[in-house]
Protein backbone atom coordinates (compact mmCIF):
# COMPACT_ATOMS: atom_id res chain seq x y z
CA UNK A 1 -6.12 13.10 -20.80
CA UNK A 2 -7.63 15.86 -22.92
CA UNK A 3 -9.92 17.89 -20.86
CA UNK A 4 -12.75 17.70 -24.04
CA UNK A 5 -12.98 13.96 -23.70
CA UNK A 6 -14.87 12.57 -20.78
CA UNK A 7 -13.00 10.11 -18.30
CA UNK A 8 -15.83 7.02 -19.78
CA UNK A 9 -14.66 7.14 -23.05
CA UNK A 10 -11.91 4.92 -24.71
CA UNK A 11 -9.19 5.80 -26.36
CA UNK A 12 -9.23 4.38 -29.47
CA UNK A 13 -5.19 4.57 -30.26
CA UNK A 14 -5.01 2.03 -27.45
CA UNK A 15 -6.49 -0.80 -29.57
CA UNK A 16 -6.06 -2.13 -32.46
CA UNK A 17 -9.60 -2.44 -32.89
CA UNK A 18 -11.70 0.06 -31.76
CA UNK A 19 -13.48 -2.36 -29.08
CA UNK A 20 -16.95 -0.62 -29.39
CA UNK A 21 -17.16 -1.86 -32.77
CA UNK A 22 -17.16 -5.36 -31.64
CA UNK A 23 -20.74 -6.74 -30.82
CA UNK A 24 -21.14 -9.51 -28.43
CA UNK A 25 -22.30 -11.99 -31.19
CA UNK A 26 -18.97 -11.57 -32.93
CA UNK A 27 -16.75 -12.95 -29.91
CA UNK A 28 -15.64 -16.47 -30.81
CA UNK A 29 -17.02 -18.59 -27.52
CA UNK A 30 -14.60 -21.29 -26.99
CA UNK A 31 -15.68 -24.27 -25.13
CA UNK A 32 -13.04 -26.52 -23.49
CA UNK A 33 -14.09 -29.64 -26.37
CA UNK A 34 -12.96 -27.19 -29.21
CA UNK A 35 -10.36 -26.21 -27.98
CA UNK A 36 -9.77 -30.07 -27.32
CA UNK A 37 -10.18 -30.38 -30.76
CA UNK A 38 -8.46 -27.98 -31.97
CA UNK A 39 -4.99 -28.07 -29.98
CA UNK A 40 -4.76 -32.62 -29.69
CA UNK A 41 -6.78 -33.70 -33.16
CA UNK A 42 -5.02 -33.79 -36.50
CA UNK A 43 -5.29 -30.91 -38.94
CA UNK A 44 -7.22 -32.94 -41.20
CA UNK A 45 -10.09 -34.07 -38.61
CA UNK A 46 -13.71 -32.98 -38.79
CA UNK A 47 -16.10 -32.69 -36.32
CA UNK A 48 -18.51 -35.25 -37.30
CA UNK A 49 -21.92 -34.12 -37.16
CA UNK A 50 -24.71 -35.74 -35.60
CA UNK A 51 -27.22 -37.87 -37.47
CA UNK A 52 -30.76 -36.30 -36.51
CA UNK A 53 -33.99 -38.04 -37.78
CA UNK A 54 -35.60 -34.63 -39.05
CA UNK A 55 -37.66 -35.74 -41.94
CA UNK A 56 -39.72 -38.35 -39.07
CA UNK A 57 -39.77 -35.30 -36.86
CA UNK A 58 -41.51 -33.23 -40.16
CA UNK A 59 -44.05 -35.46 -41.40
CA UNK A 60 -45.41 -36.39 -37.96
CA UNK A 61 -48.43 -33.82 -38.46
CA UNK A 62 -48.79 -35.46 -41.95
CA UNK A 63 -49.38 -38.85 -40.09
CA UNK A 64 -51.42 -37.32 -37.37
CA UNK A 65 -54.16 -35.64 -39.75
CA UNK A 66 -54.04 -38.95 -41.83
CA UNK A 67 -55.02 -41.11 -38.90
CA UNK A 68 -57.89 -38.67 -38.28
CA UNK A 69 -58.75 -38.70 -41.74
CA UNK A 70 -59.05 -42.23 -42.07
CA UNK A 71 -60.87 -42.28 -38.46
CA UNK A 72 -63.30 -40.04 -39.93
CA UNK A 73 -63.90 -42.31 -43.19
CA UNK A 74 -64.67 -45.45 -40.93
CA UNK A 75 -66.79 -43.74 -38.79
CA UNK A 76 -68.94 -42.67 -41.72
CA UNK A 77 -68.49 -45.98 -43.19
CA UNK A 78 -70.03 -47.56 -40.00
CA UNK A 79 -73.50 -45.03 -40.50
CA UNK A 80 -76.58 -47.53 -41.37
């Protein structure tokens, strides 16, 4: 090893990639479905997604602050 580099460092010829270029974000993390998946299901397959029931889950302050409203409107309607 040359006596200018310290023993920590990496040398760089070893890889392909210089490996302190990759950032942990960047490493595929295969789970054992996927690779399920990917190795047993035809080429053509698709992972179907899940059907979520976002727009409900979005306009529940809407209905929240309507009931409220409308409690507040009977409330004054109900003032002799």
């Amino acid at each position: 090893m040359d006596q200018t580099k310290k023993e920590t460092d990496v040398n760089i010829e070893d890889y392909k990639v210089d490996p302190r270029s990759i950032h942990v974000d960047q490493r595929k993390q295969d789970t054992r479905r996927d690779a399920w998946d990917r190795d047993y299901m035809p080429a053509d397959w698709v992972k179907p997604e899940p059907k979520t029931d976002r727009r409900i889950e979005n306009a529940k302050p809407v209905f929240i602050f309507a009931f409220f409203y409308v409690c507040v409107l009977v409330m004054m309607g109900s003032i002799k």
